[in-house]
N, C-alpha and C. Protein backbone atom coordinates (compact mmCIF):
# COMPACT_ATOMS: atom_id res chain seq x y z
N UNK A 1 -23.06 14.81 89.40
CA UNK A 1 -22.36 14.00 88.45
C UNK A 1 -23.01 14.06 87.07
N UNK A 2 -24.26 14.55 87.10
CA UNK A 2 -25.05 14.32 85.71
C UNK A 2 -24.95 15.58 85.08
N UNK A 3 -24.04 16.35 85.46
CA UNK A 3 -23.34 17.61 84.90
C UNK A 3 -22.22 17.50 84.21
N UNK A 4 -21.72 16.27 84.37
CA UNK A 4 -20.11 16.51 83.72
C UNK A 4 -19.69 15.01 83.20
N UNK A 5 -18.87 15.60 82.48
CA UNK A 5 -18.19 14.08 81.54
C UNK A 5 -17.15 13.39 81.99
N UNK A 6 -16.85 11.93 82.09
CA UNK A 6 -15.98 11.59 82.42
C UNK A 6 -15.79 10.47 81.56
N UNK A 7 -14.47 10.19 81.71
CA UNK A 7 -13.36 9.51 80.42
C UNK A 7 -13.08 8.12 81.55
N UNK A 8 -12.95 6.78 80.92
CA UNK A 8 -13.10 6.00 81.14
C UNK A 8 -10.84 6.07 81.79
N UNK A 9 -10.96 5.61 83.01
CA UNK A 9 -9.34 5.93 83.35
C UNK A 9 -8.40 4.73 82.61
N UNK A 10 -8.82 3.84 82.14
CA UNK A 10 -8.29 3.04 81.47
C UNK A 10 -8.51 2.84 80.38
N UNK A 11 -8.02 3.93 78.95
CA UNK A 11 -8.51 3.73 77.63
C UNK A 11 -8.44 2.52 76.93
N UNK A 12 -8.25 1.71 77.63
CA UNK A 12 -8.07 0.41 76.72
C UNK A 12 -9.52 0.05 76.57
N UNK A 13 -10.43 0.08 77.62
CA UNK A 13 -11.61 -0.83 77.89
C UNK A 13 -12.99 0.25 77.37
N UNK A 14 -12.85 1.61 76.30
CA UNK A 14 -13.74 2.19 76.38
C UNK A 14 -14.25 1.28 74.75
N UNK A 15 -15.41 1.71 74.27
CA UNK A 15 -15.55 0.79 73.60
C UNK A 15 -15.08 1.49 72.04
N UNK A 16 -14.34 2.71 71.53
CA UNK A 16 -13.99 3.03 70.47
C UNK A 16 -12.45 2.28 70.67
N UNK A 17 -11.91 2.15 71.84
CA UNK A 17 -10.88 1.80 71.67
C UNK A 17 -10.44 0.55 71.51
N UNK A 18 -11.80 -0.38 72.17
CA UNK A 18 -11.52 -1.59 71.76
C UNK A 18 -12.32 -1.93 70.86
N UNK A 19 -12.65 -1.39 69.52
CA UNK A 19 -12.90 -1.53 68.32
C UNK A 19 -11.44 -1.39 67.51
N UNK A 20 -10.86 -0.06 67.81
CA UNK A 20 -9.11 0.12 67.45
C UNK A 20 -9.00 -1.16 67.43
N UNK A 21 -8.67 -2.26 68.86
CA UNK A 21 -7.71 -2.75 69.31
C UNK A 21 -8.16 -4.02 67.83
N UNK A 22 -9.12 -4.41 68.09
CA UNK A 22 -10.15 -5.87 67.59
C UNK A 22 -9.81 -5.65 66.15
N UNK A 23 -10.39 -4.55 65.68
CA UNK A 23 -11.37 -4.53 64.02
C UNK A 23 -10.29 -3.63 63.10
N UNK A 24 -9.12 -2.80 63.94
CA UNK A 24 -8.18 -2.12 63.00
C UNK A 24 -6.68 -2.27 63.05
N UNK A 25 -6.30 -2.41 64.22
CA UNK A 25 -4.70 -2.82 64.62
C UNK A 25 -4.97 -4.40 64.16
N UNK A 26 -5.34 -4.98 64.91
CA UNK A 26 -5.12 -6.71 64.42
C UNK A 26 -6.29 -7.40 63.34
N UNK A 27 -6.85 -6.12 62.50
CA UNK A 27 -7.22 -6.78 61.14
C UNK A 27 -6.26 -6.51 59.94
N UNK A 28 -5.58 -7.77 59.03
CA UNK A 28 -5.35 -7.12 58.19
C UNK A 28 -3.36 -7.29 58.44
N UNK A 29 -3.01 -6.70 57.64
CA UNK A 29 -1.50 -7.02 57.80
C UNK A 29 -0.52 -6.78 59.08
N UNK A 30 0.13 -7.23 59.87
CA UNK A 30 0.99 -6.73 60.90
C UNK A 30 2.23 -6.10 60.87
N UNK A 31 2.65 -5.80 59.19
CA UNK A 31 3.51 -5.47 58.97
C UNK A 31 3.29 -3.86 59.68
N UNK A 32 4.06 -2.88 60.39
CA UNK A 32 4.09 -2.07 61.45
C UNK A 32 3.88 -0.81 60.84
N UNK A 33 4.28 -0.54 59.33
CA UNK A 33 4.00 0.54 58.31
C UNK A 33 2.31 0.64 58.33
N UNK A 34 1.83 -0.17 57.63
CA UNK A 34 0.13 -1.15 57.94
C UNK A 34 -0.33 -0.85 58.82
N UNK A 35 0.12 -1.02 60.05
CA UNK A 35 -0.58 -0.71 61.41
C UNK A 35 -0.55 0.18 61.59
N UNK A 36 0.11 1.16 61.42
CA UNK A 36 0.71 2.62 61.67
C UNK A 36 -0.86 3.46 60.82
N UNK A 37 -0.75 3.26 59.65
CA UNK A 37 -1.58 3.87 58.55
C UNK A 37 -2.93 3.31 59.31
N UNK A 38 -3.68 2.15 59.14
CA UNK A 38 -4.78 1.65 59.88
C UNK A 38 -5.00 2.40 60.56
N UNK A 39 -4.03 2.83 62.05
CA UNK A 39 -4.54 3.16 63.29
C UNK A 39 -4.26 4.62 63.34
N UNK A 40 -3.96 5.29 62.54
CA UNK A 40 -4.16 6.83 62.33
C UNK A 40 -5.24 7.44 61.63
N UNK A 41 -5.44 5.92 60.83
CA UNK A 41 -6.43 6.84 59.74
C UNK A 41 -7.83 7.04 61.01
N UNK A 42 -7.76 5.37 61.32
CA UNK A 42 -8.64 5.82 62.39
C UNK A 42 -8.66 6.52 63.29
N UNK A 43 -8.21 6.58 64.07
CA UNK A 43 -8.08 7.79 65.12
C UNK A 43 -7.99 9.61 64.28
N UNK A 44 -7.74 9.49 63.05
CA UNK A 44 -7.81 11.19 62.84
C UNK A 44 -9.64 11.11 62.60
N UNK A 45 -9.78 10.40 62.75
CA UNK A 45 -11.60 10.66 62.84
C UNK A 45 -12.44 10.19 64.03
N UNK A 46 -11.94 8.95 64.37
CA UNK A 46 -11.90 8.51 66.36
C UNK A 46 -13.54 8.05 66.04
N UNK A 47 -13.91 7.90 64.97
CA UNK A 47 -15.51 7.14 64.79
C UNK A 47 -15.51 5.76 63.93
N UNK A 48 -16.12 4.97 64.78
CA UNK A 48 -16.20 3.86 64.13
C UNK A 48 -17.07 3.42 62.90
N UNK A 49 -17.74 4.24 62.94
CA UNK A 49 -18.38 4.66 61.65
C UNK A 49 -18.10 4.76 60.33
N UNK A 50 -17.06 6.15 60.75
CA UNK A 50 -16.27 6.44 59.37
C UNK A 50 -15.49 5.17 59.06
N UNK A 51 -15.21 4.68 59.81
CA UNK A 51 -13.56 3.32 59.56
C UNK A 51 -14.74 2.17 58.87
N UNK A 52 -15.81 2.23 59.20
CA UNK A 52 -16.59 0.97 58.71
C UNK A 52 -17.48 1.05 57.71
N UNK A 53 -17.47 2.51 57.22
CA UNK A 53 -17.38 3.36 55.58
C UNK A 53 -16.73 2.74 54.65
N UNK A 54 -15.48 3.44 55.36
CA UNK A 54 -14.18 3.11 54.21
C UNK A 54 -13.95 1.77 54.19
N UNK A 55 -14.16 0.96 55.03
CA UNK A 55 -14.23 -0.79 54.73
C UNK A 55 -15.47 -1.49 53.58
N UNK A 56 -16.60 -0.71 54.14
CA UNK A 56 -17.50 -1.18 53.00
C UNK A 56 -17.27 -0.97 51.49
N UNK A 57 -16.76 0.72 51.77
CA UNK A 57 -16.78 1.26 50.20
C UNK A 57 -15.29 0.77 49.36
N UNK A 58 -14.03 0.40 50.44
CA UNK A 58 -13.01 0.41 49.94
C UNK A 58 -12.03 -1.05 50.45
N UNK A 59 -12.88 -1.55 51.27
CA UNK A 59 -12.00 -2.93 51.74
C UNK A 59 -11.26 -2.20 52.55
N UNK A 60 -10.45 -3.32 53.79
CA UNK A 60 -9.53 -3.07 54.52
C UNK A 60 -8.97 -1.93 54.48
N UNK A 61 -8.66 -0.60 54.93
CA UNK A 61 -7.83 0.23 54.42
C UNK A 61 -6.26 -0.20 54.82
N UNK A 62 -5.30 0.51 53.50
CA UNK A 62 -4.34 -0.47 53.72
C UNK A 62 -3.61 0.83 52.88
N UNK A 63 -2.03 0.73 53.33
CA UNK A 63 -1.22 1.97 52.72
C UNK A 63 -1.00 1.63 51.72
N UNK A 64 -0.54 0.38 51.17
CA UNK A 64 0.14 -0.12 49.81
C UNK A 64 -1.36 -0.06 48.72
N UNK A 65 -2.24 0.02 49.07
CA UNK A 65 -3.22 0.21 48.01
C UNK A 65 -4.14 1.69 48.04
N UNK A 66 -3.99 2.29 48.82
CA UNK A 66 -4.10 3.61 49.02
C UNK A 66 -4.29 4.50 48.30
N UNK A 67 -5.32 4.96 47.27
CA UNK A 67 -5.61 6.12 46.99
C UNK A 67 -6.65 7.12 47.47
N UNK A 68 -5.88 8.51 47.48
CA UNK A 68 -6.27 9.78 47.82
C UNK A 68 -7.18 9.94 47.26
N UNK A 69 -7.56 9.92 45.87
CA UNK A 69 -8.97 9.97 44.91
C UNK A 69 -9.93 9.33 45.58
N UNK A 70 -10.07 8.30 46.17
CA UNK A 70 -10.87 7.17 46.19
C UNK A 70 -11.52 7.32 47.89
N UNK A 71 -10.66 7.57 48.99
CA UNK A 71 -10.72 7.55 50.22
C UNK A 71 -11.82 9.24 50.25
N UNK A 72 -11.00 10.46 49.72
CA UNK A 72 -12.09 11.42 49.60
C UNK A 72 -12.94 11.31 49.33
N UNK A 73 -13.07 10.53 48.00
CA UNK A 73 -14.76 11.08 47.32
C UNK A 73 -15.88 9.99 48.66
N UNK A 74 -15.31 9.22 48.87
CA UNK A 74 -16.49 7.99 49.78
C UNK A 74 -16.61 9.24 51.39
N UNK A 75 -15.66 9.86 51.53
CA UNK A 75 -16.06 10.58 52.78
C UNK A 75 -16.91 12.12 52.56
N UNK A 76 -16.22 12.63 51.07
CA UNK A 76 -17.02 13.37 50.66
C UNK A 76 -18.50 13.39 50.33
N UNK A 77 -18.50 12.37 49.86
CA UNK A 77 -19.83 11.35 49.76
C UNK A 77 -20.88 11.44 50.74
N UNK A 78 -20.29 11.30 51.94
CA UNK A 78 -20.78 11.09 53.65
C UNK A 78 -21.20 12.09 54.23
N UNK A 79 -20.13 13.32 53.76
CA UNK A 79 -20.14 14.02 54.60
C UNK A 79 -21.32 14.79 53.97
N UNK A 80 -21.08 15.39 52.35
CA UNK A 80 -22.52 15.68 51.67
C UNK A 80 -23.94 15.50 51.64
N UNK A 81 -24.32 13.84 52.37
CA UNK A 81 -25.43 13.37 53.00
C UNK A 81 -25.58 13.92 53.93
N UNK A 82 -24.85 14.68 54.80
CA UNK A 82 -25.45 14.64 56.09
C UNK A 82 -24.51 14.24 57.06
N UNK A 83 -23.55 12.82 56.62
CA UNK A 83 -23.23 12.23 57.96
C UNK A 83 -22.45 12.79 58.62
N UNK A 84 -21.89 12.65 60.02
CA UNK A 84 -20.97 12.78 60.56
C UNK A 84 -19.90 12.09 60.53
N UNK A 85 -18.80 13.13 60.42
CA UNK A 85 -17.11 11.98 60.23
C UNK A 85 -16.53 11.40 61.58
N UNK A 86 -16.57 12.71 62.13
CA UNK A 86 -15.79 12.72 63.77
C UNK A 86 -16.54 12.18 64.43
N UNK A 87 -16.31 11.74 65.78
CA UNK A 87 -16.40 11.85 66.91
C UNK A 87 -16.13 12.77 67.97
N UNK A 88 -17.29 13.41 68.55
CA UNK A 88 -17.23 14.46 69.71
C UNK A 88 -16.25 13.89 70.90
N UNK A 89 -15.83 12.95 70.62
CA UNK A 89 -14.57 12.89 71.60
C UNK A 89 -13.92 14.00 72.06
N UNK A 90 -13.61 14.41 71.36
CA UNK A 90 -12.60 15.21 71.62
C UNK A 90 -12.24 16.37 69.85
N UNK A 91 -12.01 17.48 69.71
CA UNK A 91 -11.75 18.43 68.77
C UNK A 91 -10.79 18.11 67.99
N UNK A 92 -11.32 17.49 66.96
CA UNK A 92 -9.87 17.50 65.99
C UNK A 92 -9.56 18.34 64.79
N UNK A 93 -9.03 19.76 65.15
CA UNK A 93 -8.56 20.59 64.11
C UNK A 93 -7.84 20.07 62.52
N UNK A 94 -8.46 21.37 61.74
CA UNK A 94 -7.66 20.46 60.39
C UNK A 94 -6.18 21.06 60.38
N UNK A 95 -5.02 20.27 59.98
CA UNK A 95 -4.37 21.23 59.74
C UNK A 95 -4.14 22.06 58.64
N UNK A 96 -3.50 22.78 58.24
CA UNK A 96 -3.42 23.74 56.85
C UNK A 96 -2.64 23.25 56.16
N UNK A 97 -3.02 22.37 55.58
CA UNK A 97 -2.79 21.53 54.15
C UNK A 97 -2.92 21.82 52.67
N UNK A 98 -3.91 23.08 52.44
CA UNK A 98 -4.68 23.28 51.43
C UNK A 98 -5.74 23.08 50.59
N UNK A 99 -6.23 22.37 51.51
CA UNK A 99 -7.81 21.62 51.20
C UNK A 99 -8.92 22.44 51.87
N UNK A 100 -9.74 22.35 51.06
CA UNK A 100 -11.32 23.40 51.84
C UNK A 100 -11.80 22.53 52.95
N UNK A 101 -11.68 21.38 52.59
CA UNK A 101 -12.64 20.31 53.40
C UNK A 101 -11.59 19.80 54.52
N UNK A 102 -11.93 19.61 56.16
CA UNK A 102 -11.29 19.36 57.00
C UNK A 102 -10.87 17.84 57.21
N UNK A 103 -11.93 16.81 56.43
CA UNK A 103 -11.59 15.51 55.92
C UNK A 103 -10.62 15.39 54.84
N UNK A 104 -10.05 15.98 53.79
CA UNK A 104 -9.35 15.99 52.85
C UNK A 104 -7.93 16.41 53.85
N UNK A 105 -8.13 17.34 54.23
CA UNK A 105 -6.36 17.85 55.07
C UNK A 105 -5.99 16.85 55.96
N UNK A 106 -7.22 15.98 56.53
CA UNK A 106 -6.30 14.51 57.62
C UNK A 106 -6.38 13.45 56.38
N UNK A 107 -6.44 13.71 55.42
CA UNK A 107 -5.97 12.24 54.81
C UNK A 107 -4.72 13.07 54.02
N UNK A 108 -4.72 14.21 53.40
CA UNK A 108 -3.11 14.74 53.36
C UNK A 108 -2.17 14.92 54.11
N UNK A 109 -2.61 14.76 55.32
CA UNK A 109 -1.60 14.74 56.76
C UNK A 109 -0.97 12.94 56.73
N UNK A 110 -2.21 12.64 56.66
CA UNK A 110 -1.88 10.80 56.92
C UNK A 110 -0.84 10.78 55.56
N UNK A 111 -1.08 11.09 54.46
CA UNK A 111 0.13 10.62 53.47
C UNK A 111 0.95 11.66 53.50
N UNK A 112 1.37 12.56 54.73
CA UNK A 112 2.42 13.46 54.53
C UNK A 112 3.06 12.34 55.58
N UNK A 113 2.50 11.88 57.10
CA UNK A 113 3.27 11.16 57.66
C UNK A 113 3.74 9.77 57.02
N UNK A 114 2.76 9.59 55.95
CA UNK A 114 3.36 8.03 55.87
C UNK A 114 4.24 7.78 55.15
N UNK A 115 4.28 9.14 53.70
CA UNK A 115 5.25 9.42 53.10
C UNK A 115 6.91 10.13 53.39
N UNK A 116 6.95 10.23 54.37
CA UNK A 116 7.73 10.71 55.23
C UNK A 116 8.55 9.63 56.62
N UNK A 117 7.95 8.37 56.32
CA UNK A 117 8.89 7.57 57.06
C UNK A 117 8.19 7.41 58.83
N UNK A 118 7.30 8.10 59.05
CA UNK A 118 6.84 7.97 60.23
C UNK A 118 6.70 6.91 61.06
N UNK A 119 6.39 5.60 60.67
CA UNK A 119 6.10 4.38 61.17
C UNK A 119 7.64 4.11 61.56
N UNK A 120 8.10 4.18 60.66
CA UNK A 120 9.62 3.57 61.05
C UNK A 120 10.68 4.14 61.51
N UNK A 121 10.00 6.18 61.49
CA UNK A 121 10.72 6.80 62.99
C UNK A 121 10.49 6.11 64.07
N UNK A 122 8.71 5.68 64.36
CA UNK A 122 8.67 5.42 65.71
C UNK A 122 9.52 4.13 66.22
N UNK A 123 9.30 3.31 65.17
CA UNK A 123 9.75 1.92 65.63
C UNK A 123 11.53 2.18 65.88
N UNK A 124 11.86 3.04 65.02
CA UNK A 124 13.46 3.16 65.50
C UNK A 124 13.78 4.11 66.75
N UNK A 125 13.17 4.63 67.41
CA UNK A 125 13.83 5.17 69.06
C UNK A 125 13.47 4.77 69.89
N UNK A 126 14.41 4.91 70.83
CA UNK A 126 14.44 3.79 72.25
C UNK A 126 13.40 4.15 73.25
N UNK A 127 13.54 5.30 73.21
CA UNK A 127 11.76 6.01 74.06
C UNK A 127 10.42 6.28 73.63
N UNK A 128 9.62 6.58 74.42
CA UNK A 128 8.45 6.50 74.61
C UNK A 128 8.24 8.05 74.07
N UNK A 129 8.96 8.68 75.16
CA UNK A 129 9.19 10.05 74.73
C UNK A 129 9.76 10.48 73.12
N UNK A 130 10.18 9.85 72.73
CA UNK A 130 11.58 10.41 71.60
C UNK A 130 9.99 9.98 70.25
N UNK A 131 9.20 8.78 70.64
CA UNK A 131 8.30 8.69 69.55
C UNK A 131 7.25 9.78 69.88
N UNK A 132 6.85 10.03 70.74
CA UNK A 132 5.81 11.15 71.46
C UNK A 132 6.24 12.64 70.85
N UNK A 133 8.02 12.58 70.18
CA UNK A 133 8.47 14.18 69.84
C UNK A 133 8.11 13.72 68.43
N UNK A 134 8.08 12.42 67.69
CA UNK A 134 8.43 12.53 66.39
C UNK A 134 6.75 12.25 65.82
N UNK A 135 5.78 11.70 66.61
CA UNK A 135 4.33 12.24 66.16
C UNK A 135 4.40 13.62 66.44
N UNK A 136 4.44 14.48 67.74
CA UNK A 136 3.96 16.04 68.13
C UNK A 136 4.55 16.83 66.99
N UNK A 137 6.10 16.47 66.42
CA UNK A 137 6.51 17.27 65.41
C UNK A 137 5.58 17.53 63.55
N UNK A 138 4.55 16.48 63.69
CA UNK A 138 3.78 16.41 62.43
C UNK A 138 2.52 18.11 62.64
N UNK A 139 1.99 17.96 61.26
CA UNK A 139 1.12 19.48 61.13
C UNK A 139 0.26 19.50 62.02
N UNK A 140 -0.23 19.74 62.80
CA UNK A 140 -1.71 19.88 63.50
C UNK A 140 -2.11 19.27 64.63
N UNK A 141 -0.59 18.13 64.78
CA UNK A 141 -0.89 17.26 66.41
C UNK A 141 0.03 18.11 67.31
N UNK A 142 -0.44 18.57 68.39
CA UNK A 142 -0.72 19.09 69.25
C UNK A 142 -0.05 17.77 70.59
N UNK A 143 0.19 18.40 71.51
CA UNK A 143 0.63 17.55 73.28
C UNK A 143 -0.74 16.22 73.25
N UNK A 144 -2.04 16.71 73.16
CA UNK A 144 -3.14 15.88 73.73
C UNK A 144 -2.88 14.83 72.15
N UNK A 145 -3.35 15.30 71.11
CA UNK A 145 -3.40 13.89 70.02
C UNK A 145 -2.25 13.18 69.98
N UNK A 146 -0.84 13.44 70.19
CA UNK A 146 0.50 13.26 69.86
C UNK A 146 0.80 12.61 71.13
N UNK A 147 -0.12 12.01 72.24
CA UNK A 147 0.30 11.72 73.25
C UNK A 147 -1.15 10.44 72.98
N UNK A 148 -2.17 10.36 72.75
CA UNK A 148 -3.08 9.58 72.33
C UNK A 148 -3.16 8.88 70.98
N UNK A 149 -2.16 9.35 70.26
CA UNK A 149 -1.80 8.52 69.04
C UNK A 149 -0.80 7.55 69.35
N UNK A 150 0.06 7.85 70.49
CA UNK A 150 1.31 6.84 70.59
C UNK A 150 0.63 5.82 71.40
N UNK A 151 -0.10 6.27 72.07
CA UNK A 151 -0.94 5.40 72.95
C UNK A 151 -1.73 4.29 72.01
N UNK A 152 -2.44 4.64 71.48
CA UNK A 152 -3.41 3.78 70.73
C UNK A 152 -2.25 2.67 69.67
N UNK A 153 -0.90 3.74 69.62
CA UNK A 153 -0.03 2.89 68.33
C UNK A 153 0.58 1.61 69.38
N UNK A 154 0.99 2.10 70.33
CA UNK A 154 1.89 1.21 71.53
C UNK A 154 0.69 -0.19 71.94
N UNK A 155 -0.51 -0.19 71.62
CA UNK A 155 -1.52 -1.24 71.90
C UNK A 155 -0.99 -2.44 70.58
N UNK A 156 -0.24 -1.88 69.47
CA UNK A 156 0.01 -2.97 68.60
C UNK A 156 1.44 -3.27 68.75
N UNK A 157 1.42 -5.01 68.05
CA UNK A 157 2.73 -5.45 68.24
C UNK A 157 3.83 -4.58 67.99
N UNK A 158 3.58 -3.37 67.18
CA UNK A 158 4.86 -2.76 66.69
C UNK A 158 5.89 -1.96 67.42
N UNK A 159 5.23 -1.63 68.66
CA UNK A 159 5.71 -0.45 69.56
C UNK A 159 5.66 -1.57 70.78
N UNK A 160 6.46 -1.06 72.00
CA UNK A 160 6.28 -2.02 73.08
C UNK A 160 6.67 -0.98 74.55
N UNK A 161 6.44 0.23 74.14
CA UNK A 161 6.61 1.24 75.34
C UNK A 161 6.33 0.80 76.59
N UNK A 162 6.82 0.85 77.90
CA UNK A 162 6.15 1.00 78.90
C UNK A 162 5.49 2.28 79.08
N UNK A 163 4.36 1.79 79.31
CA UNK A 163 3.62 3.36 79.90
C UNK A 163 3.53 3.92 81.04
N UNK A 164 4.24 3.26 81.67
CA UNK A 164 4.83 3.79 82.91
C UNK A 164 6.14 4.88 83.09
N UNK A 165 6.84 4.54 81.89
CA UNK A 165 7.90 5.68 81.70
C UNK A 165 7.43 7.25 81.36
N UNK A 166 6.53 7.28 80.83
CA UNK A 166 6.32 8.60 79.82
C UNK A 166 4.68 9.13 79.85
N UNK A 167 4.33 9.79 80.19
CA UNK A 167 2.97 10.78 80.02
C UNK A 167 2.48 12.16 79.84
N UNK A 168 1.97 12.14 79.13
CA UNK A 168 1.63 13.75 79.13
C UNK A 168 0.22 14.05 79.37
N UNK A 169 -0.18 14.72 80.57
CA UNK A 169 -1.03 15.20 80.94
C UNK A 169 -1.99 15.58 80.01
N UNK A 170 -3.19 15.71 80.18
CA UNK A 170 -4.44 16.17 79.28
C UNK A 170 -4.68 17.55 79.57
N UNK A 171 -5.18 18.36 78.39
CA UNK A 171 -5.32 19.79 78.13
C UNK A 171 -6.37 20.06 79.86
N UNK A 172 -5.72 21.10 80.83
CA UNK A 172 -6.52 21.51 81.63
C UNK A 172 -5.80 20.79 82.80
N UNK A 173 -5.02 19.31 83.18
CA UNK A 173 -4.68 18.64 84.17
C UNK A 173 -4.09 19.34 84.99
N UNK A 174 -3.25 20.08 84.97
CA UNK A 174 -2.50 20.74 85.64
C UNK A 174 -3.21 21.85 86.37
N UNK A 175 -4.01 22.85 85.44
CA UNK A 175 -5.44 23.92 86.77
C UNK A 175 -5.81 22.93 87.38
N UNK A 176 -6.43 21.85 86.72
CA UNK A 176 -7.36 20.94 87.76
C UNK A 176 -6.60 20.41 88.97
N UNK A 177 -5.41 20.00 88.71
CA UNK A 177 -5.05 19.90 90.08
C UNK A 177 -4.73 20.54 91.36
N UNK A 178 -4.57 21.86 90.46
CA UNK A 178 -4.41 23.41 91.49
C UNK A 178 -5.08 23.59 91.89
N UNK A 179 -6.64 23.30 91.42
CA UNK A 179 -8.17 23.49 91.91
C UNK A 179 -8.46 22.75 93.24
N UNK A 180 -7.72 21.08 92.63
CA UNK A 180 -8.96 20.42 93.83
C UNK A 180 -7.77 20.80 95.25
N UNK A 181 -6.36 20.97 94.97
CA UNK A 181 -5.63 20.87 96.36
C UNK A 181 -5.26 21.68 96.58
C-alpha cells in the first residue's frame, strides 16, 4: 500500500475540497455567475494556497471586479519567487490561449468561459450530462476536469444535479477494471 496513491472515494470530505466547499463557494456572493467564477478560478489551480494569495493580495475574488492586469501580476509575482501555483493533484495542462505563462492561459480561459455565458449555460439544462458537454466543450478541459468541475460546481446552491444520474469514469478506470476481473 505504501507504493501507491489513493483518492479519498468521497470528494467531498478530502480537505482541498472542503476548503472549496467553506472558504470559496459559500464566501462571498451567491449570486451563481459569482460562484461559478470563485469555484473555477479555484479549481484551475486546485491549491489552496494560490486562492489565499489572491485573497490577500486582491480581496475576495469576484467576477464583477475582476481584472486580468491585477490577478497575473500577484501570480506572476509567486510564481517568479519560487512558489508553486498548482497542486500535484492531478495535471493541469495550459490551454493555447497565447500566453507564455501556463497561469496567464487559465485566467484567459476563466474570462473566455465567463465571458461567454458559461454559468448560465449550466444553470439552464436539465442534465447533469448536458452541463458535463457544455464545461468539456471549453479549451483544454478534457472528460477528467469537465467531469470534476461540475462536481465541485453541483456542491453549490446553483446546480442541484443528482449524482447518481451521470458519471464519468477517471482517466485509466476502465483498464483497471479489465485488470482486476
Amino acid at each position: 500500500m505504501a507504493g501507491h496513491r489513493f483518492t479519498n472515494c468521497y470528494r467531498a470530505a478530502d480537505r482541498v475540497s472542503q476548503h472549496l466547499i467553506r472558504h470559496v463557494i459559500y464566501a462571498g456572493s451567491q449570486d451563481f455567475r459569482e460562484v461559478a467564477f470563485r469555484t473555477l478560478l479555484f479549481k484551475l489551480f486546485n491549491k489552496i494556497e494560490t486562492w489565499e494569495l489572491l485573497r490577500a493580495e486582491l480581496g475576495t475574488p469576484s467576477w464583477e471586479t475582476y481584472e486580468h492586469e491585477a490577478y497575473d501580476r500577484v501570480l506572476s509575482s509567486a510564481f517568479a519567487s519560487g512558489c508553486t501555483l498548482y497542486s500535484a493533484a492531478y495535471v493541469m495542462a495550459p490551454p493555447r490561449l497565447g500566453a507564455v505563462r501556463k497561469h496567464t492561459n487559465h485566467l484567459r480561459l476563466l474570462e473566455l468561459m465567463m465571458s461567454q455565458g458559461l454559468p448560465a449555460a449550466l444553470t439552464g439544462v436539465r442534465s447533469m450530462s448536458a452541463a458535463f458537454d457544455a464545461l468539456r466543450a471549453q479549451p483544454g478541459i478534457g472528460d477528467f476536469l469537465g467531469f470534476q468541475f461540475l462536481i465541485d460546481l453541483n456542491y453549490s446552491d446553483g446546480l442541484n444535479f443528482d449524482e447518481m444520474d451521470f458519471v464519468v469514469p477517471g482517466p485509466g478506470a476502465r483498464d483497471g477494471i479489465r485488470k482486476c476481473f
